[in-house]
Protein backbone atom coordinates (compact mmCIF):
# COMPACT_ATOMS: atom_id res chain seq x y z
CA UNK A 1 7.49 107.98 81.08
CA UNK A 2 8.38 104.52 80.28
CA UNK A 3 6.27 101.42 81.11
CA UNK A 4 9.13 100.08 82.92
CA UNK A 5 9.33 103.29 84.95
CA UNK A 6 5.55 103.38 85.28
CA UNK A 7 5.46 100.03 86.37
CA UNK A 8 8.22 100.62 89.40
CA UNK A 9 6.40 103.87 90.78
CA UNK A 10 2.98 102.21 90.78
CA UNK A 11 4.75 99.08 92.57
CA UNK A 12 5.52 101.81 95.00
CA UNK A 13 1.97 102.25 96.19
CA UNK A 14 0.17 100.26 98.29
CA UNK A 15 -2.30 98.11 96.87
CA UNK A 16 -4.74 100.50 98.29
CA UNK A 17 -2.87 103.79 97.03
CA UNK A 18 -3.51 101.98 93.14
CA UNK A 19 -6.63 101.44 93.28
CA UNK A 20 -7.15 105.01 94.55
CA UNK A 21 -4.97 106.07 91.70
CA UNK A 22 -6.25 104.71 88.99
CA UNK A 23 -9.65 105.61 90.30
CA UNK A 24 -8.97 109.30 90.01
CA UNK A 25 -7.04 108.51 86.81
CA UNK A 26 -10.18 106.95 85.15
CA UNK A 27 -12.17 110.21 86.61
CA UNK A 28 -10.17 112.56 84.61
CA UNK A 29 -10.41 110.37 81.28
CA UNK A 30 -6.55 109.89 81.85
CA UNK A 31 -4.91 106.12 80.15
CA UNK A 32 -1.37 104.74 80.67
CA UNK A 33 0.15 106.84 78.20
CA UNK A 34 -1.57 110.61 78.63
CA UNK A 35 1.22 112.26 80.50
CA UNK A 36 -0.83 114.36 83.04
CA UNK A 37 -1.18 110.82 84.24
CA UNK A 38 3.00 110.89 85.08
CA UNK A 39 2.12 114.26 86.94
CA UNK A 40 -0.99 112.63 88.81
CA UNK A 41 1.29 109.47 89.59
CA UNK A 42 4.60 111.62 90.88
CA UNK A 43 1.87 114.21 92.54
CA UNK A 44 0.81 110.88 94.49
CA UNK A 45 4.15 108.98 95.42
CA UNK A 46 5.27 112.71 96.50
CA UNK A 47 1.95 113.03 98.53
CA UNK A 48 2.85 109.24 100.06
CA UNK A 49 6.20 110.57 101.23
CA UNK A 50 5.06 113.62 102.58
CA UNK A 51 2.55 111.64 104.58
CA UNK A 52 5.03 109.36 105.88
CA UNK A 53 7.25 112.20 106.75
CA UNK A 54 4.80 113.58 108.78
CA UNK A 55 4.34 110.37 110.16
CA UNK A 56 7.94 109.69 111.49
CA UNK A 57 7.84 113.20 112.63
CA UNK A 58 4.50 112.77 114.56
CA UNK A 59 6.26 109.31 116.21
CA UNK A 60 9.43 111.20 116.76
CA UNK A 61 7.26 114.50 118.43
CA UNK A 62 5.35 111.51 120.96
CA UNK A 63 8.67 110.26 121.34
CA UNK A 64 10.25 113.40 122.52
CA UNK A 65 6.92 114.50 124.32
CA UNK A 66 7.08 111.10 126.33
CA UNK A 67 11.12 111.43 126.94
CA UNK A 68 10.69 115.04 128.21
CA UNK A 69 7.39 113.86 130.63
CA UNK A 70 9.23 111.14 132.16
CA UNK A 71 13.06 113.42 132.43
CA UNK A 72 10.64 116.15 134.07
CA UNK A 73 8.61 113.39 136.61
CA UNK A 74 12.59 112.29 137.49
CA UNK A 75 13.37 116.16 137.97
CA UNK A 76 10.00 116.96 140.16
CA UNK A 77 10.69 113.43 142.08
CA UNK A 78 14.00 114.72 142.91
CA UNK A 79 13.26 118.10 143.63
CA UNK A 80 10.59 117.19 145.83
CA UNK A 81 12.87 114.59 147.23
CA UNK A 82 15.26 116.74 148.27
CA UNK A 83 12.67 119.63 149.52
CA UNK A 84 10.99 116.87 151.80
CA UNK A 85 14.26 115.87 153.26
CA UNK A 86 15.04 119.36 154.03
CA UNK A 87 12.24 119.54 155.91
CA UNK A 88 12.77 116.59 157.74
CA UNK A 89 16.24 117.65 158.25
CA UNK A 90 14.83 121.06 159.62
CA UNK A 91 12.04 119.42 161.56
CA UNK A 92 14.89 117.21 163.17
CA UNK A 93 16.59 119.75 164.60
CA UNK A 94 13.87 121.59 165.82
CA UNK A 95 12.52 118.38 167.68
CA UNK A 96 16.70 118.03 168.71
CA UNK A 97 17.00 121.67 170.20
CA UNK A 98 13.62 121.09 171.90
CA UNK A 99 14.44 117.76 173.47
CA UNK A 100 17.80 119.81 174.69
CA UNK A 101 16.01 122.42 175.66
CA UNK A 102 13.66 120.09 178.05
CA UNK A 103 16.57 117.93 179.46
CA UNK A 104 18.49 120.91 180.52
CA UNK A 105 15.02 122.24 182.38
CA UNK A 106 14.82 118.57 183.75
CA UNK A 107 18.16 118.41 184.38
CA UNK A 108 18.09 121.97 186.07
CA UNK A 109 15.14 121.03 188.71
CA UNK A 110 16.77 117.53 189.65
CA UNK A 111 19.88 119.62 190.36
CA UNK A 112 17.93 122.35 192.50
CA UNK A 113 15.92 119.38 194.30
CA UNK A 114 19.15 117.53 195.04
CA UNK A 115 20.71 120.68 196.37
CA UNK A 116 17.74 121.74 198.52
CA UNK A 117 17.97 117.81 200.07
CA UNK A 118 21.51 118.18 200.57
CA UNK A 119 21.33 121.50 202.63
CA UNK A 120 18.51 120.57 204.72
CA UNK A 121 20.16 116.84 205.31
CA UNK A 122 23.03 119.18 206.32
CA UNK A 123 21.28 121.65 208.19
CA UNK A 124 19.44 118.36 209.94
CA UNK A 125 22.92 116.89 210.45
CA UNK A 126 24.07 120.33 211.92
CA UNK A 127 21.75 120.44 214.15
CA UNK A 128 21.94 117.06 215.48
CA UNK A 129 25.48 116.97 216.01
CA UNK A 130 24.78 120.54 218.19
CA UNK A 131 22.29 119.59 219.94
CA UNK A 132 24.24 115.93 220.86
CA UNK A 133 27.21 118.10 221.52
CA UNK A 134 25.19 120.49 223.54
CA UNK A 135 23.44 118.10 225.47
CA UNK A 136 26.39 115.87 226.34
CA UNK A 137 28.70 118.93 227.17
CA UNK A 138 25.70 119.45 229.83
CA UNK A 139 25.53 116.49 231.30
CA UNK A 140 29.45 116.36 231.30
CA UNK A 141 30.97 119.37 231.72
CA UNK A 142 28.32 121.11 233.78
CA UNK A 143 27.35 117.86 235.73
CA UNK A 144 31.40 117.88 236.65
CA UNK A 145 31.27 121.43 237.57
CA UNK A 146 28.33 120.76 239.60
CA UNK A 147 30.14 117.93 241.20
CA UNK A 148 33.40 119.68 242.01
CA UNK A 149 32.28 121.81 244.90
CA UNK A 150 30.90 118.84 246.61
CA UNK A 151 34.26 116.58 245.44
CA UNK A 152 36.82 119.88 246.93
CA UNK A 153 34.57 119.71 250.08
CA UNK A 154 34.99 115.65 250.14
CA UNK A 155 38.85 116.26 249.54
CA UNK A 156 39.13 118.71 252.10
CA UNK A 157 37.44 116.58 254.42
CA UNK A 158 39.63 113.45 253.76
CA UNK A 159 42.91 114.90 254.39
């Protein structure tokens, strides 16, 4: 490996990644030119990128993870949404055919009570009118025929 080559990959690493680099180099008895110390550098950079790989991947994962939690919250909001106003909508017209249901009996009795006043106004009225008509055909009619015996006997006597 060239020095100009070297020189890029370990400008590469983070200041921290060097150190760590040249730490395990010096470990092994490895210098600048052995070339297991090209195979320790590549071994590292190729560890680095696998490591930030994982990285992005991890982000993209809590990414996805957070996308799907808040596209399923939406879908259970919804869905709940729309079961809860079914229910209301059922509930609704339950309390609607109930309310009907209590008019017409309301409705039904006022009726009956209006037509039981009615009849026995008009069976009052009936009655009146008979017995005015009864008692004023009496004292009429009967007083008249009552009278006429006497009035043929006053007529008879006149001429």
């Amino acid at each position: 490996m060239s020095q100009k080559a070297f020189t890029r990959l370990m400008r590469s690493l983070s200041t921290t990644e060097r150190e760590q680099l040249l730490k395990t180099a010096m470990e092994y008895g490895l210098t600048t030119d052995d070339p297991a110390w090209i195979i320790l550098a590549l071994n590292k950079t190729g560890l680095r990128s696998i490591e930030k790989a994982t990285e992005a991947l991890n982000r993209q994962r809590k990414a996805e993870v957070f996308a799907f939690q808040q596209t399923a919250e939406r879908t259970a909001n919804a869905v709940m949404t729309r079961a809860a106003d079914e229910n209301i909508l059922r509930i609704s017209e339950e309390l609607a055919k109930t309310t009907q249901k209590l008019y017409h009996q309301r409705e039904l009795k006022v009726t009956t009570g209006w037509l039981v006043t009615a009849a026995c106004i008009g069976i009052s009225f009936f009655i009146a009118v008979n017995t005015v008509s009864y008692f004023y055909l009496k004292e009429t009619i009967y007083k008249q025929e009552k009278l006429k015996p006497y009035q043929q006997l006053f007529s008879n006597t006149m001429d």
